[in-house]
Structure formats: C-alpha cells, structure tokens
N, C-alpha and C. Protein backbone atom coordinates (compact mmCIF):
# COMPACT_ATOMS: atom_id res chain seq x y z
N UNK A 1 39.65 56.31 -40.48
CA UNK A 1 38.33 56.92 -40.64
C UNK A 1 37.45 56.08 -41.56
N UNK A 2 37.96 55.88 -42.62
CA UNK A 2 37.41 54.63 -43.38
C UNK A 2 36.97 53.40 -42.98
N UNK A 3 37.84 52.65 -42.14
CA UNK A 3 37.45 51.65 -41.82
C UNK A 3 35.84 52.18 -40.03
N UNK A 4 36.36 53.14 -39.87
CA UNK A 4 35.16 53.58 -38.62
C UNK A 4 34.01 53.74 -39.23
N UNK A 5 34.02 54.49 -40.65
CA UNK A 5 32.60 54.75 -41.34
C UNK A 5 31.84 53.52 -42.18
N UNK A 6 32.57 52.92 -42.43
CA UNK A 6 32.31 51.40 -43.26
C UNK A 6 31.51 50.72 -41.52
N UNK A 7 32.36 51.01 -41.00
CA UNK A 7 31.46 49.80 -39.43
C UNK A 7 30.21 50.49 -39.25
N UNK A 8 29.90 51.52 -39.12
CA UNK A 8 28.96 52.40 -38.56
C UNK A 8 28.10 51.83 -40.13
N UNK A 9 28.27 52.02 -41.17
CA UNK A 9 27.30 51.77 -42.10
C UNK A 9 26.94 50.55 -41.81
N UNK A 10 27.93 49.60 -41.54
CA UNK A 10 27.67 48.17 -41.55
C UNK A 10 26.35 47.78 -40.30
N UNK A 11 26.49 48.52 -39.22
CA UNK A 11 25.50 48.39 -38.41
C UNK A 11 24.39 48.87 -38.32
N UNK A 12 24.03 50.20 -39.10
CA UNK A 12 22.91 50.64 -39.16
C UNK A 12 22.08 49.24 -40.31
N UNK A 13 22.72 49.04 -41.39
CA UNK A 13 22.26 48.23 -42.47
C UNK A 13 21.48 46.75 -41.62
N UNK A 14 22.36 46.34 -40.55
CA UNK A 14 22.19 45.21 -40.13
C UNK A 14 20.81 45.05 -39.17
N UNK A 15 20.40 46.46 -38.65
CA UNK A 15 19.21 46.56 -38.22
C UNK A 15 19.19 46.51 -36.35
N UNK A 16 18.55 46.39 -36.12
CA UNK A 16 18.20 46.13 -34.34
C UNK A 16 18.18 45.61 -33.89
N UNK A 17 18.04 44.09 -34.45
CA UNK A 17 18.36 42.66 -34.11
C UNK A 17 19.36 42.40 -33.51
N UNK A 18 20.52 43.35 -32.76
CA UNK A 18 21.72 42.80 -32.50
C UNK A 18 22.38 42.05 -30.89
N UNK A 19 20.94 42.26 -30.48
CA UNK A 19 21.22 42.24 -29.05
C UNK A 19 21.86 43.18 -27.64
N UNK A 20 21.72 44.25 -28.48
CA UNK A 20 21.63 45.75 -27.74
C UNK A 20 20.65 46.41 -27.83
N UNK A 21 20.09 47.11 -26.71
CA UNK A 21 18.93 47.72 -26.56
C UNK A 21 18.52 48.64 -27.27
N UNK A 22 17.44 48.53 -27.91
CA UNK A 22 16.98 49.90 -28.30
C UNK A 22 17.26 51.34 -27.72
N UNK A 23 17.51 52.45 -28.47
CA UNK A 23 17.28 53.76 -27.52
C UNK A 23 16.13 54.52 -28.58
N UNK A 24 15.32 55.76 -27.68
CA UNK A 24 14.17 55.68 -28.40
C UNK A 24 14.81 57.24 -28.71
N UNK A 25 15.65 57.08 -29.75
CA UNK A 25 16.34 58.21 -30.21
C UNK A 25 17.13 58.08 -32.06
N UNK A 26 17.88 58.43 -32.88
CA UNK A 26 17.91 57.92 -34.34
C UNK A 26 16.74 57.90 -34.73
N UNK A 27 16.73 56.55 -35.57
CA UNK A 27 15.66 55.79 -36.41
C UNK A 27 14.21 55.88 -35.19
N UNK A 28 14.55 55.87 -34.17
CA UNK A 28 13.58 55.57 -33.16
C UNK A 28 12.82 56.75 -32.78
N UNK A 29 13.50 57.55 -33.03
CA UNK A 29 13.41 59.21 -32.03
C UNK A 29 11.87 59.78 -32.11
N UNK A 30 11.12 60.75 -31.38
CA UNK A 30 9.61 60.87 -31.80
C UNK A 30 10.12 62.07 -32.88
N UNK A 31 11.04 62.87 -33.25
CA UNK A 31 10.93 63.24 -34.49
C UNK A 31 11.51 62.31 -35.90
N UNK A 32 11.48 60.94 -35.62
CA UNK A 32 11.88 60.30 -36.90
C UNK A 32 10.84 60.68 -38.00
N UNK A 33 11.15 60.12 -39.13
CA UNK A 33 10.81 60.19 -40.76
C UNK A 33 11.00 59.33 -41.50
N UNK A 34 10.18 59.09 -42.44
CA UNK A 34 11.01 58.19 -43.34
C UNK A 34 12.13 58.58 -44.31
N UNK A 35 12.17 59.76 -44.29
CA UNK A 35 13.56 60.55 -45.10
C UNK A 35 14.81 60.09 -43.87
N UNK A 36 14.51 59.86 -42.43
CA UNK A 36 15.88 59.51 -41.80
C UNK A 36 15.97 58.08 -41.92
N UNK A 37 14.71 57.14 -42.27
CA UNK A 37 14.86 56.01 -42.11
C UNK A 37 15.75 55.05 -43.82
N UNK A 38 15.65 56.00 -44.57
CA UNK A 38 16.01 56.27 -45.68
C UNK A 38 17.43 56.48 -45.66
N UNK A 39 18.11 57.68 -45.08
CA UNK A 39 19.22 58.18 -44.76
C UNK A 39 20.39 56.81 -43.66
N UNK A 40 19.07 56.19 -43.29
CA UNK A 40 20.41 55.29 -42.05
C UNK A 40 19.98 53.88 -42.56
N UNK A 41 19.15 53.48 -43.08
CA UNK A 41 19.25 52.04 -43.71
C UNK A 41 19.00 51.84 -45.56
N UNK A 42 18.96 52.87 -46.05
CA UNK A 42 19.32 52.49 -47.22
C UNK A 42 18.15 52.57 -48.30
N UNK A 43 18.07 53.40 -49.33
CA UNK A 43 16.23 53.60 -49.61
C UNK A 43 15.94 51.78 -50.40
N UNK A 44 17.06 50.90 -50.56
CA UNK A 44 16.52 49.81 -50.92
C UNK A 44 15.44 48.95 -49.79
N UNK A 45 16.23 49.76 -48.53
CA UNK A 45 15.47 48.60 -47.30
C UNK A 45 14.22 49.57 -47.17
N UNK A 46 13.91 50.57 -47.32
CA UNK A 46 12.30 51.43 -46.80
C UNK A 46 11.68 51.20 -47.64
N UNK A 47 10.40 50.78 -47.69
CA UNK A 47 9.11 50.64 -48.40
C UNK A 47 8.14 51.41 -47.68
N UNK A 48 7.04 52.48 -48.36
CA UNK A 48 5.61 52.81 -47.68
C UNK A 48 4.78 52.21 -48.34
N UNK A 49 4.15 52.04 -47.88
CA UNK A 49 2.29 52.00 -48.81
C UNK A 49 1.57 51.30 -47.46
N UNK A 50 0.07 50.57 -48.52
CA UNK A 50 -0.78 50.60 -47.22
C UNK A 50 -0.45 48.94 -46.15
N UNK A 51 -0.69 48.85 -45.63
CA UNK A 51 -0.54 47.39 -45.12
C UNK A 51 -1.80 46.99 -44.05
N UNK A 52 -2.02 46.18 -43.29
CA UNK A 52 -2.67 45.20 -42.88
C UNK A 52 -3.36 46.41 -41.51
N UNK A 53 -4.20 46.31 -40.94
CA UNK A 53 -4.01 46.76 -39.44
C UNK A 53 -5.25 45.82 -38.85
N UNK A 54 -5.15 46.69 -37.45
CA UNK A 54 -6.02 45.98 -36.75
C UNK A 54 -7.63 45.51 -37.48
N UNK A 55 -8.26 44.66 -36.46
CA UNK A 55 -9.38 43.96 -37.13
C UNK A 55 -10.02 44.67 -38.48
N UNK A 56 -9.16 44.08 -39.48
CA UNK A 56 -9.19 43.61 -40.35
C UNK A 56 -8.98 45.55 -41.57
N UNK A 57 -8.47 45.89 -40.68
CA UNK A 57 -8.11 47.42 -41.31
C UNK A 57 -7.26 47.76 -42.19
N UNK A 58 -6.92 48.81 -42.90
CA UNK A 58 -5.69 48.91 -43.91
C UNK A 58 -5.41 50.25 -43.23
N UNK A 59 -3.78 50.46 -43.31
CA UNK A 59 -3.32 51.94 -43.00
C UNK A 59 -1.75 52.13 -43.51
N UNK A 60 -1.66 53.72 -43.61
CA UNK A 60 0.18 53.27 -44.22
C UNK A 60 0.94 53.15 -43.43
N UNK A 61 2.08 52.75 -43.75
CA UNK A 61 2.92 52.73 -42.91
C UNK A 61 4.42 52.41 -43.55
N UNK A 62 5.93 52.46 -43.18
CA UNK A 62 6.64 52.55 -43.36
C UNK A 62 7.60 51.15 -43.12
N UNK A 63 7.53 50.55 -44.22
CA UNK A 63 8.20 48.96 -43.46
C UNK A 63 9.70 48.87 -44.17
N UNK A 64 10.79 48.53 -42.90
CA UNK A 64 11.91 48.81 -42.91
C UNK A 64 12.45 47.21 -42.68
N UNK A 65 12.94 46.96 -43.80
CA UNK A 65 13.57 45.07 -44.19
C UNK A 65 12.57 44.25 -44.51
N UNK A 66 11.62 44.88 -45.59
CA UNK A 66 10.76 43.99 -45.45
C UNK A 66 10.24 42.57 -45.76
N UNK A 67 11.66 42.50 -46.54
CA UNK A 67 11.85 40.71 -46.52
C UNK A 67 12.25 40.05 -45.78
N UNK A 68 12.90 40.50 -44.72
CA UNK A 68 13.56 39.33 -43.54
C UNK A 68 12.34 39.77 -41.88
N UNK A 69 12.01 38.58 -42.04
CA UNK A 69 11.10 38.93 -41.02
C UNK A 69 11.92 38.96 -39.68
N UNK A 70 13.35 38.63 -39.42
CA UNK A 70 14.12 38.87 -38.05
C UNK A 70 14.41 39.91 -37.73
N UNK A 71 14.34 41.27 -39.23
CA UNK A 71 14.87 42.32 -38.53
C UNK A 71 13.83 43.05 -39.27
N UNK A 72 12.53 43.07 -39.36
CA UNK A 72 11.70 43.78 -39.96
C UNK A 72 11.09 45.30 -38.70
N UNK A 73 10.75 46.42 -39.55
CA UNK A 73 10.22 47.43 -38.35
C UNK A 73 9.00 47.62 -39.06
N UNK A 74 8.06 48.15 -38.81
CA UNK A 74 7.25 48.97 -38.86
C UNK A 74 6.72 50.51 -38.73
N UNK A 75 6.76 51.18 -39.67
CA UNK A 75 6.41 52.76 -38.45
C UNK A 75 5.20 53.37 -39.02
N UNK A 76 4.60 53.55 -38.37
CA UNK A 76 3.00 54.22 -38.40
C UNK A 76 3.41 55.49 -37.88
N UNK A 77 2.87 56.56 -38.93
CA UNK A 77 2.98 57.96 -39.00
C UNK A 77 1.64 58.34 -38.51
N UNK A 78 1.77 59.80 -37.04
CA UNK A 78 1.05 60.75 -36.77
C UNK A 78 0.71 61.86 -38.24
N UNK A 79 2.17 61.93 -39.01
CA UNK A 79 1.43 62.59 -40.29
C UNK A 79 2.13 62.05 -41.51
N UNK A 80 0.86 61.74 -41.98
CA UNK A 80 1.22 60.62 -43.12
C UNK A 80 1.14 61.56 -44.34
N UNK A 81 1.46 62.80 -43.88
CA UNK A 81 1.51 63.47 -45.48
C UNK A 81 3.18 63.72 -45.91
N UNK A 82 3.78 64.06 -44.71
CA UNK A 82 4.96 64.13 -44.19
C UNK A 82 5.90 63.11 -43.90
N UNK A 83 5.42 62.05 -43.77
CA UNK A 83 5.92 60.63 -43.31
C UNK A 83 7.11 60.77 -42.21
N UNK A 84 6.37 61.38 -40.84
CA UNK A 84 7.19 61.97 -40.02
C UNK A 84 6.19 61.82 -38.50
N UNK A 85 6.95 61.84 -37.41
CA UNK A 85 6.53 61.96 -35.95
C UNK A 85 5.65 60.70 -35.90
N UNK A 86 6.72 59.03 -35.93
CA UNK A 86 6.25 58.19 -35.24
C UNK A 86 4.69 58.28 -34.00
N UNK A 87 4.01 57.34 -34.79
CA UNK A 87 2.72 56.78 -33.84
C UNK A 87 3.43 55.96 -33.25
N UNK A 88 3.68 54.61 -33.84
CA UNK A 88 4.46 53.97 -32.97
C UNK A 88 5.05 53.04 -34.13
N UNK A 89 5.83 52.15 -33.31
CA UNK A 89 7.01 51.28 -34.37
C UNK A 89 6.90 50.04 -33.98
N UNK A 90 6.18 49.13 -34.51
CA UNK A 90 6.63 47.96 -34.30
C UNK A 90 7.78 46.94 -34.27
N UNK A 91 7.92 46.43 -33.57
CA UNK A 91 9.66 45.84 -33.18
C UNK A 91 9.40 44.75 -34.12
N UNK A 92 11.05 43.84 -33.98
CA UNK A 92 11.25 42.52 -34.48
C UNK A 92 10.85 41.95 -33.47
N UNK A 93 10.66 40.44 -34.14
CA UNK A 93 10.75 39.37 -32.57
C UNK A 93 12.51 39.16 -32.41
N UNK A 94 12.29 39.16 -30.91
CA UNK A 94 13.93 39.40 -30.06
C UNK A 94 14.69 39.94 -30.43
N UNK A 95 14.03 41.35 -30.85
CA UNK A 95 14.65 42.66 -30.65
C UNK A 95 14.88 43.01 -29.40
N UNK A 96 15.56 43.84 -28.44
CA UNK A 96 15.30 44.37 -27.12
C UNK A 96 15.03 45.50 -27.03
N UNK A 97 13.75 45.84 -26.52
CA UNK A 97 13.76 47.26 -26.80
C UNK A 97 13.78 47.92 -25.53
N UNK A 98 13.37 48.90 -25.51
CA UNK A 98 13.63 50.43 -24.23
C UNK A 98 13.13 49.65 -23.68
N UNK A 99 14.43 49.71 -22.45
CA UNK A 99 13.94 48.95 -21.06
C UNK A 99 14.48 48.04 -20.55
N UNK A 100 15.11 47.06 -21.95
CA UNK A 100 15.25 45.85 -21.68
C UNK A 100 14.55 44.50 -22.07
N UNK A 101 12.87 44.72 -22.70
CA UNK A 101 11.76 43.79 -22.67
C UNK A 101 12.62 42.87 -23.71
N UNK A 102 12.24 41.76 -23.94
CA UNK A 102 12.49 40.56 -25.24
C UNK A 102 11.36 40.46 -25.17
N UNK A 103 10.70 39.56 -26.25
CA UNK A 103 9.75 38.42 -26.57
C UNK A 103 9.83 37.45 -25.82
N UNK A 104 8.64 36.93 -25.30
CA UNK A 104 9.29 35.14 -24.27
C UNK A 104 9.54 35.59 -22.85
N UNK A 105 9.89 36.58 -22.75
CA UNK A 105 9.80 36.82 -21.15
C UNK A 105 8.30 36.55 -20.65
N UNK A 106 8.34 36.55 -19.18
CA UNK A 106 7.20 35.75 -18.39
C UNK A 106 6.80 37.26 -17.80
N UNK A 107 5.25 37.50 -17.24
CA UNK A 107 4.83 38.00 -16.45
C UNK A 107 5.37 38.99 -15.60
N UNK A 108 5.87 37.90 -14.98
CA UNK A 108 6.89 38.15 -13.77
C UNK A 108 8.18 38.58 -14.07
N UNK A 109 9.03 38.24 -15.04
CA UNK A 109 10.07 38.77 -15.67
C UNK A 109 9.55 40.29 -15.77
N UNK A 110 9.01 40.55 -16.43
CA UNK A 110 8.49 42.25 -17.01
C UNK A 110 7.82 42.82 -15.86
N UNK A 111 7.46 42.26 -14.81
CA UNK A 111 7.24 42.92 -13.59
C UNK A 111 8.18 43.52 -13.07
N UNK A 112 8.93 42.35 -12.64
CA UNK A 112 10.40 42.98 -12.35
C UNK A 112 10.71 43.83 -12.94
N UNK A 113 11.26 44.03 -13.98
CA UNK A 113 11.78 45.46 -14.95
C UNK A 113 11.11 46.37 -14.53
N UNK A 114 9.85 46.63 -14.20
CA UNK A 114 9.16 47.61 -14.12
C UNK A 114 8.84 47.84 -12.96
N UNK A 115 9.23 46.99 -11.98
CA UNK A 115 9.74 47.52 -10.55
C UNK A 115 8.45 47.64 -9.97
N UNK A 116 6.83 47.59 -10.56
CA UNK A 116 5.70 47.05 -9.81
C UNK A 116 4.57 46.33 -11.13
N UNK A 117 3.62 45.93 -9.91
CA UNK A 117 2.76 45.10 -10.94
C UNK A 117 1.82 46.16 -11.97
N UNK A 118 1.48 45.77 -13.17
CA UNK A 118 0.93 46.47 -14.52
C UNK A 118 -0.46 45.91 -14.72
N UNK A 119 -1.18 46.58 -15.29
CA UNK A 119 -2.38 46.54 -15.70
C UNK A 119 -2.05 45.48 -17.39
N UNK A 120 -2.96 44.84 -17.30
CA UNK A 120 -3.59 44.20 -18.98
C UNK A 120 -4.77 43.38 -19.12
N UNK A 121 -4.92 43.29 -20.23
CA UNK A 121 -6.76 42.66 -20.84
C UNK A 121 -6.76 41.54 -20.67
N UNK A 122 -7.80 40.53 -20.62
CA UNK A 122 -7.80 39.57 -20.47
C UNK A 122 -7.79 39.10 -21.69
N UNK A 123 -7.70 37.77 -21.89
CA UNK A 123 -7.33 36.59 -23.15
C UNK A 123 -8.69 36.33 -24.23
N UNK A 124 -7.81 35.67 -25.50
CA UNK A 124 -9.35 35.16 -25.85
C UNK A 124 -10.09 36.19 -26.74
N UNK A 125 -9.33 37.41 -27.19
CA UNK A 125 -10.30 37.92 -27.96
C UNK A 125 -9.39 38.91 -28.84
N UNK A 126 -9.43 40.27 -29.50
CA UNK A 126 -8.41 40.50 -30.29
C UNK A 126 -7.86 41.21 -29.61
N UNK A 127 -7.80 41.86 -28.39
CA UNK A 127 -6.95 42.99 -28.59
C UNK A 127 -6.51 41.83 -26.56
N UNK A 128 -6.72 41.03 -26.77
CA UNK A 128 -6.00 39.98 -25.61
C UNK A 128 -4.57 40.44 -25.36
N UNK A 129 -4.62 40.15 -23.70
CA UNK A 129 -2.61 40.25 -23.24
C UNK A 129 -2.49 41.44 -23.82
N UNK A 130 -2.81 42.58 -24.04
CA UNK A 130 -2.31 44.29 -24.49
C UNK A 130 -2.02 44.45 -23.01
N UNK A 131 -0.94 45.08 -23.17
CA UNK A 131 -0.98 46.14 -21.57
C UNK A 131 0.26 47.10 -22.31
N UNK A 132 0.49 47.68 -21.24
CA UNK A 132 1.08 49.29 -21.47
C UNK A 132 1.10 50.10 -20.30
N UNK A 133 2.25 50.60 -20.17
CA UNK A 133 2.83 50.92 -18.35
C UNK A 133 2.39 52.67 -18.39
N UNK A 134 1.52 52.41 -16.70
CA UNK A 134 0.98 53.86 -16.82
C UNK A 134 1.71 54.00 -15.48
N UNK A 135 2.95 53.13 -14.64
CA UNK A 135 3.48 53.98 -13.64
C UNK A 135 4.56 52.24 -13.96
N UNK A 136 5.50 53.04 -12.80
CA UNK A 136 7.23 52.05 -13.03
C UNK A 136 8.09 52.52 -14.17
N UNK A 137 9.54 51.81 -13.71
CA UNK A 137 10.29 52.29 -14.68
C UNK A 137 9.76 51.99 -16.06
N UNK A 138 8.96 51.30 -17.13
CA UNK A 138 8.75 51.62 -18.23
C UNK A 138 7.59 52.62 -18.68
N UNK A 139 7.49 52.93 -17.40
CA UNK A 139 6.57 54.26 -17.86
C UNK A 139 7.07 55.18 -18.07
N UNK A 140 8.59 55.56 -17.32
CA UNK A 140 9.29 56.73 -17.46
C UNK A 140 10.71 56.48 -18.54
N UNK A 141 10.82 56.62 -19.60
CA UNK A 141 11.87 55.87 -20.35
C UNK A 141 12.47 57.22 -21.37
N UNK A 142 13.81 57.44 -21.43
CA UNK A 142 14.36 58.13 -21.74
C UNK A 142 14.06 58.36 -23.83
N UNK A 143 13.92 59.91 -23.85
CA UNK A 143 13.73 59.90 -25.70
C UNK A 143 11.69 59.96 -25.60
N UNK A 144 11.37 59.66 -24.21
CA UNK A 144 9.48 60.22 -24.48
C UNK A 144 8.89 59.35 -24.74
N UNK A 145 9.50 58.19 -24.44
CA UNK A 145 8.68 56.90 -25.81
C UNK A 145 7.93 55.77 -25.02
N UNK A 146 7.31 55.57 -25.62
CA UNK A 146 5.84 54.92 -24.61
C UNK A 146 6.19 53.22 -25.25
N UNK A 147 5.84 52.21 -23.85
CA UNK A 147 5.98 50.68 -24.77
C UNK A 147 4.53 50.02 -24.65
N UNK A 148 4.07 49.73 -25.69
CA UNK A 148 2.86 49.10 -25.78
C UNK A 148 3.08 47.10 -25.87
N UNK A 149 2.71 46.56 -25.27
CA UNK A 149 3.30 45.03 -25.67
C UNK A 149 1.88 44.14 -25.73
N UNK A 150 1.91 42.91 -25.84
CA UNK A 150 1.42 42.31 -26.10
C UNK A 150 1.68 40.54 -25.40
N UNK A 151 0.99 40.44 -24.35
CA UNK A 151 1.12 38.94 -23.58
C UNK A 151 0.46 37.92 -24.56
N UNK A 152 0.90 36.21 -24.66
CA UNK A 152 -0.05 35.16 -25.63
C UNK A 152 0.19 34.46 -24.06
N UNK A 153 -1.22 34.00 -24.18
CA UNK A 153 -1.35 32.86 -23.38
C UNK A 153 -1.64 31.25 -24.26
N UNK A 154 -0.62 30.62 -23.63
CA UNK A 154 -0.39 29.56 -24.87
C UNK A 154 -1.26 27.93 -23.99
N UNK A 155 -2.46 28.49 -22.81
CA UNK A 155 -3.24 27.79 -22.97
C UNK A 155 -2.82 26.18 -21.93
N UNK A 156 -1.74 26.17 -21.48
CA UNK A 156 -1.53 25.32 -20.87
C UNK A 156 -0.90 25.00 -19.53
N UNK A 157 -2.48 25.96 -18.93
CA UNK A 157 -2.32 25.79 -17.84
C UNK A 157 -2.50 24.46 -17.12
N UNK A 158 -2.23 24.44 -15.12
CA UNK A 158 -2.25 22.61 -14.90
C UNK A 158 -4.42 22.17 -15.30
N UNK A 159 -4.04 20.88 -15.22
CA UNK A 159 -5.35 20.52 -14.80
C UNK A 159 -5.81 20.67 -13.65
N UNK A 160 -7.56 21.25 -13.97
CA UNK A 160 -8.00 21.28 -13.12
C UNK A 160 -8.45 22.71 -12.68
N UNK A 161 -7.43 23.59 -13.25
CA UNK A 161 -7.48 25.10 -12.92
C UNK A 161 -8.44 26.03 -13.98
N UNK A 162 -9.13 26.90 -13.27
CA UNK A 162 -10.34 27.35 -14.08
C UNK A 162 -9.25 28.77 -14.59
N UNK A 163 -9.18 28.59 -16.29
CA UNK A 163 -8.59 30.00 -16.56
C UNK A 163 -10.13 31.19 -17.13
N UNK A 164 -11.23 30.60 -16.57
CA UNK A 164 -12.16 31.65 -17.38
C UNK A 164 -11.82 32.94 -16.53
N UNK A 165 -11.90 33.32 -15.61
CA UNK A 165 -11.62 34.41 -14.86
C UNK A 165 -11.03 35.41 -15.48
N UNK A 166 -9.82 34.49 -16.28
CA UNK A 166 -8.55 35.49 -17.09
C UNK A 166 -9.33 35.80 -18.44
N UNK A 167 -9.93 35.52 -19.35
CA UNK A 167 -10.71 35.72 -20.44
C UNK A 167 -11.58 37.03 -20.85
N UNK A 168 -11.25 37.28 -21.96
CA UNK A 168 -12.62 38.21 -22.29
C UNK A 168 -11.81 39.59 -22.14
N UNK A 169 -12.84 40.66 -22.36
CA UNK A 169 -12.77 42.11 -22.45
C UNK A 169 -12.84 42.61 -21.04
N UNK A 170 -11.93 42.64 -20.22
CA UNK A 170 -11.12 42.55 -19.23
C UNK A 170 -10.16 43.22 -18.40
N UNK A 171 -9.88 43.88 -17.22
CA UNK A 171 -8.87 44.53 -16.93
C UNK A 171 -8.13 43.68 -15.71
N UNK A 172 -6.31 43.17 -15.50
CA UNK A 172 -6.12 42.03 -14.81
C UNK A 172 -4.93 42.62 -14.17
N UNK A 173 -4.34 42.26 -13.44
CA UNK A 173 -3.30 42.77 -12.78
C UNK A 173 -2.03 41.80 -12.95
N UNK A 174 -0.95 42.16 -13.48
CA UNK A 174 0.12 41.51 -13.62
C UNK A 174 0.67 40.54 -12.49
N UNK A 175 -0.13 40.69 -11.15
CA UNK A 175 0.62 39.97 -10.27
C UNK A 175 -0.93 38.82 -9.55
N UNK A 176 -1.70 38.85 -10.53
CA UNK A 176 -2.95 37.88 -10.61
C UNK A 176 -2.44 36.44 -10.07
N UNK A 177 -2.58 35.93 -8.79
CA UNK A 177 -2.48 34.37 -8.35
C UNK A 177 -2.83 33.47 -9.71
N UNK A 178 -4.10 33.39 -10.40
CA UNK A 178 -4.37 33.21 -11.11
C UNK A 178 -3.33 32.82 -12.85
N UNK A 179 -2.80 33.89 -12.94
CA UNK A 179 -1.91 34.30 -14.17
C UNK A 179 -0.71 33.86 -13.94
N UNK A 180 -0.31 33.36 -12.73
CA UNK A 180 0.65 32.92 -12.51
C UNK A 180 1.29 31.64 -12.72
N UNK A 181 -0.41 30.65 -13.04
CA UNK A 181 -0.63 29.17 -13.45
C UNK A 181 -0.81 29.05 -14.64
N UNK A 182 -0.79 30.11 -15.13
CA UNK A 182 -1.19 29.80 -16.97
C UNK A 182 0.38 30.08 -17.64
N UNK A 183 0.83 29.90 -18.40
CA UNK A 183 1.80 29.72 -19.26
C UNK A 183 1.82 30.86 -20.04
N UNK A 184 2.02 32.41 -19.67
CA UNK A 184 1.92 33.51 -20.52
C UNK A 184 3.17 34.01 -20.69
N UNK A 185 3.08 34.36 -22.21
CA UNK A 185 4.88 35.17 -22.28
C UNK A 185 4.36 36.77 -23.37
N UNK A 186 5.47 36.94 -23.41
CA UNK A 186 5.53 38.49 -23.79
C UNK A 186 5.78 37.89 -25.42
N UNK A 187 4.48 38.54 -26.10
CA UNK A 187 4.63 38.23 -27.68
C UNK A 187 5.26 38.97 -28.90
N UNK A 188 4.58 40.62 -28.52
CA UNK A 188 4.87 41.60 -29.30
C UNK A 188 5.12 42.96 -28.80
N UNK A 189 5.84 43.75 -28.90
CA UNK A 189 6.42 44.95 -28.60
C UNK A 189 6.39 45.86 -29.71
N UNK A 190 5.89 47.28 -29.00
CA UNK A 190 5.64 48.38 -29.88
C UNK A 190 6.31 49.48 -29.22
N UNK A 191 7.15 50.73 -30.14
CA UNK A 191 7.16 52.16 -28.74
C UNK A 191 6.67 52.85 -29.99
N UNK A 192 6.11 53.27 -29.22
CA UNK A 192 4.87 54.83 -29.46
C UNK A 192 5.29 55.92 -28.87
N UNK A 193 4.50 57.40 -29.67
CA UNK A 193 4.46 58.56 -29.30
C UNK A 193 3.26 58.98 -29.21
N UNK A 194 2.76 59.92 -28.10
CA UNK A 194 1.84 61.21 -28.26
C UNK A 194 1.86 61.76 -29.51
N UNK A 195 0.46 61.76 -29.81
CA UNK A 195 0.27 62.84 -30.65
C UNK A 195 1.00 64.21 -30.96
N UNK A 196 1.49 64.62 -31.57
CA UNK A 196 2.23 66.30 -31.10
C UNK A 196 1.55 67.52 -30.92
N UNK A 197 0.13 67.30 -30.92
CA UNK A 197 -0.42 68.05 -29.97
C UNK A 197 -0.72 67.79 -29.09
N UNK A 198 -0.41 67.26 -28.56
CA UNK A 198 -0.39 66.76 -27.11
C UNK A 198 1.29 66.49 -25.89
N UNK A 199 1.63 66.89 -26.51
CA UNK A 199 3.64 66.37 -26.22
C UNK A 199 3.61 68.18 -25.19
C-alpha cells in the first residue's frame, strides 16, 4: 500500500506532461478549485494572484508549476471569490489533451481527430489561428469540457502563393485549398467550461 500511495503521489506531483491524455475530470473536472489543485499537487506548486491576459489585460488566475514552463497550467476561475468552477485551463506545450490534440500537429492532423472540417480566424492579428469545435468528435468530449486552440502560421508558404486571403479578422475553414500551402501547426491548447449558469 505504501509503495502504491508513494506512486500515485509521485505522479500527480509530476504533472500532465507525461504523455497520457488528459481527462477533463480531477484537477481538470468543471467542478475543480484551487483547494483540489492544492490537495493533488502540493500547496508549494499552486500560486494565485493576478497575471497577464489578453491584449494587454490583467486577471487572476491560478498557476500550477510555475517555474517549469514544461509542465506549467493555468486556471482561470468563473468565481474568483471561491477559486472554483474552471473558465478554462491552459495546457503545457506537448501536453495531450482531451481528444488526443499535441502542439505541432498540422491542420489536417486535427481534422482528422475531429472526424470533419472546423471553423477558425484568419492570421496576422491577435486573436489569429483561434478555432474551437462547434460539431465532431471534439465537440462532444467526455467530463463537459470544451477545447479552445490556437493555429501559428509560421509564414512559409511556396513562392509565388498569395496568403492574403488567409489574413485578418476572418472566418476560414479547416479544409481551405489555400491553408493547405501555408505551413500551419497547432500552437496552444485550452479546455474550458460554461458558465454555471448556463450548464
């Protein structure tokens, strides 16, 4: 029993990084907290306060390893008085999360998974390569949990080929002739919850 409870500690400590999939349940679950995130990795690894957000915003949030950026999380609280019911959680890079997704996968890779083509923004501006599955298997994913990701287009497409089309404030289809010549991979991964008035 000792040696079973020492492993089980040993893996929660070690984080998500391990090359097994996320489940959007534990640490993940839409009733997590930071009192469970506390309870399964250790109150040395949880930090709150405010941090960085979008263009150019501050908000709190709950950062879990926050010195090793390989196994770092994020969790943004629906109630931040409570520090409870995940908004959403930002992953590590090459974490795997619900579903299956990595970082670095192609287009077409994450098509596949999702068994048809997906909606996302065009390039080139801040909220570029966002998409987020409103039908296919990552729309329907076990534990309620929604994946928000993030495509980089790294710009090197062949010569000759016009990528303005793909640019700008934008709505594009994952299976774009177009998108298929540009060099895009999967950058960042998030799972989110509904509001709980809304669930």
């Amino acid at each position: 029993m000792l040696v079973r409870t020492t492993l089980v500690i040993a893996l929660a400590l070690a984080g998500p990084a391990l090359g097994q999939e996320i489940a959007c349940e534990g640490a993940f679950a839409i009733d997590s907290s930071e009192a469970r995130l506390i309870e399964i990795y250790g109150a040395d690894n949880v930090v709150t306060g405010m941090v960085s957000g979008p263009e150019g915003s501050e908000m709190l949030a709950t950062t879990v390893f926050p010195d090793n950026p390989k196994k770092v999380l994020q969790f943004v609280w629906w109630d931040e008085q409570s520090l409870s019911d995940p908004s959403y959680i930002e992953l590590p890079d090459k974490a795997v999360a619900p579903g299956g997704l990595r970082t670095g996968m192609s287009l077409a890779e994450v098509e596949a998974i999702n068994g048809e083509p997906f909606t996302l923004l065009g390039f080139g501006w801040d909220y570029g390569g966002a998409a987020s599955f409103e039908s296919g298997a990552l729309s329907n994913l076990p534990g309620e949990c929604m994946l928000s990701v993030n495509f980089y287009d790294y710009g090197t497409a062949p010569e000759g080929v016009d990528t303005l089309p793909a640019m700008g404030d934008k709505e594009l289809s994952s299976d774009d002739p177009l998108l298929a010549q540009m060099q895009i991979e999967l950058d960042a991964i998030s799972v989110g919850y509904p509001h709980p008035d809304f669930r």
